[in-house]
PDB file of N, CA and C in Angstrom:
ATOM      1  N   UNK A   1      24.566  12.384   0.862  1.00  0.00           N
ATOM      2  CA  UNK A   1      23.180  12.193   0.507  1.00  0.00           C
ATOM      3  C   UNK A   1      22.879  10.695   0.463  1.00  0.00           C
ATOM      4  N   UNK A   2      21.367  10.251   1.434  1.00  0.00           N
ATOM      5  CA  UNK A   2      21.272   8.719   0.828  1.00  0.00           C
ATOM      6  C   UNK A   2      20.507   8.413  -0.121  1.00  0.00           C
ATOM      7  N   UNK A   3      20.609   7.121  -0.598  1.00  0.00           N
ATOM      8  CA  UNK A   3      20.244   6.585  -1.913  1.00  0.00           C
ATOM      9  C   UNK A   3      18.867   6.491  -1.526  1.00  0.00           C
ATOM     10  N   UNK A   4      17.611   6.490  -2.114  1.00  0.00           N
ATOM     11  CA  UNK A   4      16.699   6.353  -1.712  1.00  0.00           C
ATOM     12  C   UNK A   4      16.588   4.976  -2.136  1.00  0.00           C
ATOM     13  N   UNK A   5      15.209   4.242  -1.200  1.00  0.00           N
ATOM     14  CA  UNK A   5      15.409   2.551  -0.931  1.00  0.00           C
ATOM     15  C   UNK A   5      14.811   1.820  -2.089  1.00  0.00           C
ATOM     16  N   UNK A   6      15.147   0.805  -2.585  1.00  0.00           N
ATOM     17  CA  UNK A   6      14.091   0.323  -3.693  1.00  0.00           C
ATOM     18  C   UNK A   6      13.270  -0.219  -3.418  1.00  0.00           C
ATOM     19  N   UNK A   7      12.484   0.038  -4.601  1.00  0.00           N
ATOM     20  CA  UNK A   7      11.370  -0.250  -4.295  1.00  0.00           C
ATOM     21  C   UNK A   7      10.961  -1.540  -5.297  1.00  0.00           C
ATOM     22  N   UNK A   8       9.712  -2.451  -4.552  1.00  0.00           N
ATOM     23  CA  UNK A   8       9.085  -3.592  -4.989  1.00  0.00           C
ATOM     24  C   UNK A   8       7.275  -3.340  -5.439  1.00  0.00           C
ATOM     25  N   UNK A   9       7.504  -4.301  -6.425  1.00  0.00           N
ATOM     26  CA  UNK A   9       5.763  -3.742  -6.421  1.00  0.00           C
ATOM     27  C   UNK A   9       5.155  -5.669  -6.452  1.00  0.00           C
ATOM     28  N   UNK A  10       3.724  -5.257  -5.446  1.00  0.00           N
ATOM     29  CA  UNK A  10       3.551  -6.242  -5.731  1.00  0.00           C
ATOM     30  C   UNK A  10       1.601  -6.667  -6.117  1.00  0.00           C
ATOM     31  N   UNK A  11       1.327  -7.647  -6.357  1.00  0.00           N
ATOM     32  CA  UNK A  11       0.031  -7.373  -6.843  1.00  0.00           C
ATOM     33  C   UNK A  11      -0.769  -8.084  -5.778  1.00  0.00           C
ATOM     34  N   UNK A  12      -2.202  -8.038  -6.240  1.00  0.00           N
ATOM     35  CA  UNK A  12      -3.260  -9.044  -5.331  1.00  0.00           C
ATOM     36  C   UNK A  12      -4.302  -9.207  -6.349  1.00  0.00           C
ATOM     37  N   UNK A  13      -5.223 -10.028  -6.170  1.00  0.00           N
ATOM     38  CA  UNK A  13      -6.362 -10.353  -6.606  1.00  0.00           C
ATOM     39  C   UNK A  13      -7.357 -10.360  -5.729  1.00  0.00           C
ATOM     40  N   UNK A  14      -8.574  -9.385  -6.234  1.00  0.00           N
ATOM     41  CA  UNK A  14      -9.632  -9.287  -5.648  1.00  0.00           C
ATOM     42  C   UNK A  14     -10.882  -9.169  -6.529  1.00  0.00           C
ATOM     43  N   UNK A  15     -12.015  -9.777  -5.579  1.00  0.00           N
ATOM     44  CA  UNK A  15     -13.451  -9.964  -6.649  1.00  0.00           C
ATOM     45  C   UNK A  15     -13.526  -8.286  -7.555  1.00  0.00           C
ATOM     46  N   UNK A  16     -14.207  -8.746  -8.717  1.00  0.00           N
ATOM     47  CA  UNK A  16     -14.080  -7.487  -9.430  1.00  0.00           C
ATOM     48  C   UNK A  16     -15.492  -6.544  -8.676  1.00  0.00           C
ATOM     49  N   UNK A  17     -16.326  -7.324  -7.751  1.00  0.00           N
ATOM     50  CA  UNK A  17     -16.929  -6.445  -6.906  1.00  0.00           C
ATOM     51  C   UNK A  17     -15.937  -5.090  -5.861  1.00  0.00           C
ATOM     52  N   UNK A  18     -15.097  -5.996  -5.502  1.00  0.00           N
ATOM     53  CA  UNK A  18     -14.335  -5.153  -4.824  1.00  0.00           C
ATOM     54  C   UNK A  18     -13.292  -4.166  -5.379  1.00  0.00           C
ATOM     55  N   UNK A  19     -13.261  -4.410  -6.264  1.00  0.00           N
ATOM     56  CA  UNK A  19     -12.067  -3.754  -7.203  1.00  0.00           C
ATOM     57  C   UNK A  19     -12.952  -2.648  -7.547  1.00  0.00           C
ATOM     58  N   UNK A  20     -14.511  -2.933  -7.549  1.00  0.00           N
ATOM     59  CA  UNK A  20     -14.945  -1.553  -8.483  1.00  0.00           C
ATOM     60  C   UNK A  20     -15.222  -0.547  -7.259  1.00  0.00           C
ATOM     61  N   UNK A  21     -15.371  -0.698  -5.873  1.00  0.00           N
ATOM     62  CA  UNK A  21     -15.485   0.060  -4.925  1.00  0.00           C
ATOM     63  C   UNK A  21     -14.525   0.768  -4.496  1.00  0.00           C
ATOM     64  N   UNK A  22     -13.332  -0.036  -4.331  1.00  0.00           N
ATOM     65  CA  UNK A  22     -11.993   0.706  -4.345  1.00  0.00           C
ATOM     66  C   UNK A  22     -11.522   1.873  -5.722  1.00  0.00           C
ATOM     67  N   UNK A  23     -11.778   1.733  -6.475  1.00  0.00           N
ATOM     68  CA  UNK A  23     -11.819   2.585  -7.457  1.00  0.00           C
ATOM     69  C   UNK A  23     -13.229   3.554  -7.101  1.00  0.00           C
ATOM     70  N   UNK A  24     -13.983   3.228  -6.732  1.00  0.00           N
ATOM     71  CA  UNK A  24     -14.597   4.658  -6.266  1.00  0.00           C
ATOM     72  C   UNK A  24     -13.958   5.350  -5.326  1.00  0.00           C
ATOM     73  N   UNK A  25     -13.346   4.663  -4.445  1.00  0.00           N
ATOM     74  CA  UNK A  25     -13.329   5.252  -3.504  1.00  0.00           C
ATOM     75  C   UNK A  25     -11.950   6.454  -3.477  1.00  0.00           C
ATOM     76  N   UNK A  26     -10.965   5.647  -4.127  1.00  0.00           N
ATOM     77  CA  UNK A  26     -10.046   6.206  -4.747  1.00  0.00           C
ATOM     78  C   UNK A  26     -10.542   7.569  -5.620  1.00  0.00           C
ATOM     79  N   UNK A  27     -10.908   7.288  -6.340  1.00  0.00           N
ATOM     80  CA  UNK A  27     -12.293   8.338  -7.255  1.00  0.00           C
ATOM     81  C   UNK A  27     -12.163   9.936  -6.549  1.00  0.00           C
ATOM     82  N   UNK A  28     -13.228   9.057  -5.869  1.00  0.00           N
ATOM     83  CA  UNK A  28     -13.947  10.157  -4.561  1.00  0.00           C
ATOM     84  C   UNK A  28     -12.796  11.305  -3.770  1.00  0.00           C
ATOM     85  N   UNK A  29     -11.931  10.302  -3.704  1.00  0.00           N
ATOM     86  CA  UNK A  29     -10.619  10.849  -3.145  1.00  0.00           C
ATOM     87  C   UNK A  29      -9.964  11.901  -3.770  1.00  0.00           C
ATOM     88  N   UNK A  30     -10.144  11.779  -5.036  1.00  0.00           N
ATOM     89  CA  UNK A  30      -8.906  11.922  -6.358  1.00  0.00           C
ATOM     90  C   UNK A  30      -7.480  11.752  -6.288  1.00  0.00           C
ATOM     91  N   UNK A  31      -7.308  10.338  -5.693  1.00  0.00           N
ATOM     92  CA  UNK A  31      -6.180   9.797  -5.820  1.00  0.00           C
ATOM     93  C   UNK A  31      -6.236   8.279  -6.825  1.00  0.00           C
ATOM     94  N   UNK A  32      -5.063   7.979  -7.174  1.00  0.00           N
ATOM     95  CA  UNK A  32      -4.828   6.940  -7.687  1.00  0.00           C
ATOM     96  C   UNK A  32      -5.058   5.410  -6.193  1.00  0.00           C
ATOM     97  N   UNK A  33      -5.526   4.480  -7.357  1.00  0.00           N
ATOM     98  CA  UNK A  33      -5.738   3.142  -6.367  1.00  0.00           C
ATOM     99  C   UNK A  33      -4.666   2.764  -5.907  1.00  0.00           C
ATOM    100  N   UNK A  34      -3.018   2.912  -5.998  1.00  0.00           N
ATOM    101  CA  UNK A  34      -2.625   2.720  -5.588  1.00  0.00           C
ATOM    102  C   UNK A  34      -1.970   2.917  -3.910  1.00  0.00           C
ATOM    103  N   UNK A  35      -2.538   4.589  -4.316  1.00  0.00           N
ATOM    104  CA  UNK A  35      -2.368   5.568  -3.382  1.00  0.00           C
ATOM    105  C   UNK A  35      -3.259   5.251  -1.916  1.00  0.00           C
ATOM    106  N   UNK A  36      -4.270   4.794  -2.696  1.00  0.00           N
ATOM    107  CA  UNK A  36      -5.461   4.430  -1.632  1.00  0.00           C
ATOM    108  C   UNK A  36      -5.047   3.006  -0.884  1.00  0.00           C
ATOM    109  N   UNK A  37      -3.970   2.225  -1.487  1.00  0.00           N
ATOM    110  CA  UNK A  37      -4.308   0.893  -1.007  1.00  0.00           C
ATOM    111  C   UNK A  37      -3.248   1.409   0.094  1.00  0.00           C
ATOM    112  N   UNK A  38      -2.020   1.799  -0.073  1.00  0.00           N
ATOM    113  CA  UNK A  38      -0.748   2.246   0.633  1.00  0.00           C
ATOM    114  C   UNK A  38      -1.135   2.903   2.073  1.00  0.00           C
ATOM    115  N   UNK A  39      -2.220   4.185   1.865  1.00  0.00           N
ATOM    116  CA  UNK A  39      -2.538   4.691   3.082  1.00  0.00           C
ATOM    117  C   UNK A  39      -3.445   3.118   3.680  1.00  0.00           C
ATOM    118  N   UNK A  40      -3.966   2.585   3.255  1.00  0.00           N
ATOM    119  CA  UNK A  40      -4.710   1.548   3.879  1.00  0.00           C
ATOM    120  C   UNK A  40      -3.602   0.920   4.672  1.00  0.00           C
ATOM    121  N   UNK A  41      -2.119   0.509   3.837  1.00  0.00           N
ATOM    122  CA  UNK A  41      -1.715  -0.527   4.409  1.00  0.00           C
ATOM    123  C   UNK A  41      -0.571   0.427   5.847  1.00  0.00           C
ATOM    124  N   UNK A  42      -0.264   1.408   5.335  1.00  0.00           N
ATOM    125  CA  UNK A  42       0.736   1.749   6.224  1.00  0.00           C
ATOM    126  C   UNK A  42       0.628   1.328   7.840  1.00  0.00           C
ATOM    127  N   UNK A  43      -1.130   1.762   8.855  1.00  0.00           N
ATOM    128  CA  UNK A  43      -0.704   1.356  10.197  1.00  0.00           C
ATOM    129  C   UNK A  43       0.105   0.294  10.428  1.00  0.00           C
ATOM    130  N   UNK A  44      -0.613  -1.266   9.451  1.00  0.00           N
ATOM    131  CA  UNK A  44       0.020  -2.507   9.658  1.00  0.00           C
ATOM    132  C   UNK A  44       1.653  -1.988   9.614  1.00  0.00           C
ATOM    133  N   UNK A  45       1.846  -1.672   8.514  1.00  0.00           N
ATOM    134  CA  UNK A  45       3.119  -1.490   7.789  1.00  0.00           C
ATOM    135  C   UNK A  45       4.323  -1.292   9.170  1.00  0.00           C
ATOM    136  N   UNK A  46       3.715  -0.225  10.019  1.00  0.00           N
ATOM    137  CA  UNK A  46       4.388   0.140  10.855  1.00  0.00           C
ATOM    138  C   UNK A  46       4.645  -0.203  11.813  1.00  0.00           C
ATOM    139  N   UNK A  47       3.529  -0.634  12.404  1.00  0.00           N
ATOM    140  CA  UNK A  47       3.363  -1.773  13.600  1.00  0.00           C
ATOM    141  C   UNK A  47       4.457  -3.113  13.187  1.00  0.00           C
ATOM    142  N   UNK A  48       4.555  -2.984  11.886  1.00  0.00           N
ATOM    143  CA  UNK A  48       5.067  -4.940  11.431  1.00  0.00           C
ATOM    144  C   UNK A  48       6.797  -4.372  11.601  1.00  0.00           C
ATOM    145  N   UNK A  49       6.741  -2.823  10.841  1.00  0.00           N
ATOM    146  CA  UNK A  49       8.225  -2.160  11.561  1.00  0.00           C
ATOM    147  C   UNK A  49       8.945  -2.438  12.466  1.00  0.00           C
ATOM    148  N   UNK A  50       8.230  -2.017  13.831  1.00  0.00           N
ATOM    149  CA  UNK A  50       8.569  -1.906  15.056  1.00  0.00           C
ATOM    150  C   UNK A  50       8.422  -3.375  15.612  1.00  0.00           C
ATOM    151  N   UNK A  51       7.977  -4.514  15.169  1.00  0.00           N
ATOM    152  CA  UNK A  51       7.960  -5.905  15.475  1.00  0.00           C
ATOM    153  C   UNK A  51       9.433  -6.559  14.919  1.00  0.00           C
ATOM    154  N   UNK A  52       9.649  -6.067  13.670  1.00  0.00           N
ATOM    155  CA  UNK A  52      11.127  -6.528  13.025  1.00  0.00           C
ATOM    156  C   UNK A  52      12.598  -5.828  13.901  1.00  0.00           C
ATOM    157  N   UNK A  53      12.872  -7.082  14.233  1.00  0.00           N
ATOM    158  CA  UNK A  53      14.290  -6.447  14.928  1.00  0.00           C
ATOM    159  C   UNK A  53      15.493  -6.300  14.002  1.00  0.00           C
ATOM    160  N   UNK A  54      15.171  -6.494  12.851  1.00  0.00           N
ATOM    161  CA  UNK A  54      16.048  -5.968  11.813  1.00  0.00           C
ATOM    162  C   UNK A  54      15.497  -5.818  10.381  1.00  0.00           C
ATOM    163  N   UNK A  55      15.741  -4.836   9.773  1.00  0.00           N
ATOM    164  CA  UNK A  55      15.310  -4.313   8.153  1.00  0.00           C
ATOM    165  C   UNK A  55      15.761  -6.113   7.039  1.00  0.00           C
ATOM    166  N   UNK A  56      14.676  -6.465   7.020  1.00  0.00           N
ATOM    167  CA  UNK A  56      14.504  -7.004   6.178  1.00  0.00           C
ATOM    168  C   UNK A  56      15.186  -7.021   4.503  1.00  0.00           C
ATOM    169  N   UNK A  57      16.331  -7.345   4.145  1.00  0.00           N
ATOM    170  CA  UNK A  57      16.596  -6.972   2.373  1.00  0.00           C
ATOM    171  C   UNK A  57      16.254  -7.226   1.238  1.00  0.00           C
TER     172      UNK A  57
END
């Protein structure tokens, strides 16, 4: 069985205009903001994957 990978958390700062839309939107969703930012980031995420010729530690 493998270990599953660890994990990092990391933050950002954004106008509290924007912070309150993302929380709707999240809302709307009924997911958590975090949840919402993750599906946002994954295409990059993956694309930046397949650019790395090796896993990063």
């Amino acid at each position: 069985m493998s270990t599953p990978e660890l994990r990092k958390q990391i933050s950002i700062f954004v106008p509290l205009s924007d912070w309150k839309v993302i929380r709707q939107e999240a809302a709307q969703r009924r997911i958590p903001m975090t949840e919402l930012c993750r599906q946002w980031m994954h295409p990059s995420l993956d694309r930046l994957r397949e650019q790395t010729p090796e896993r990063v530690t």
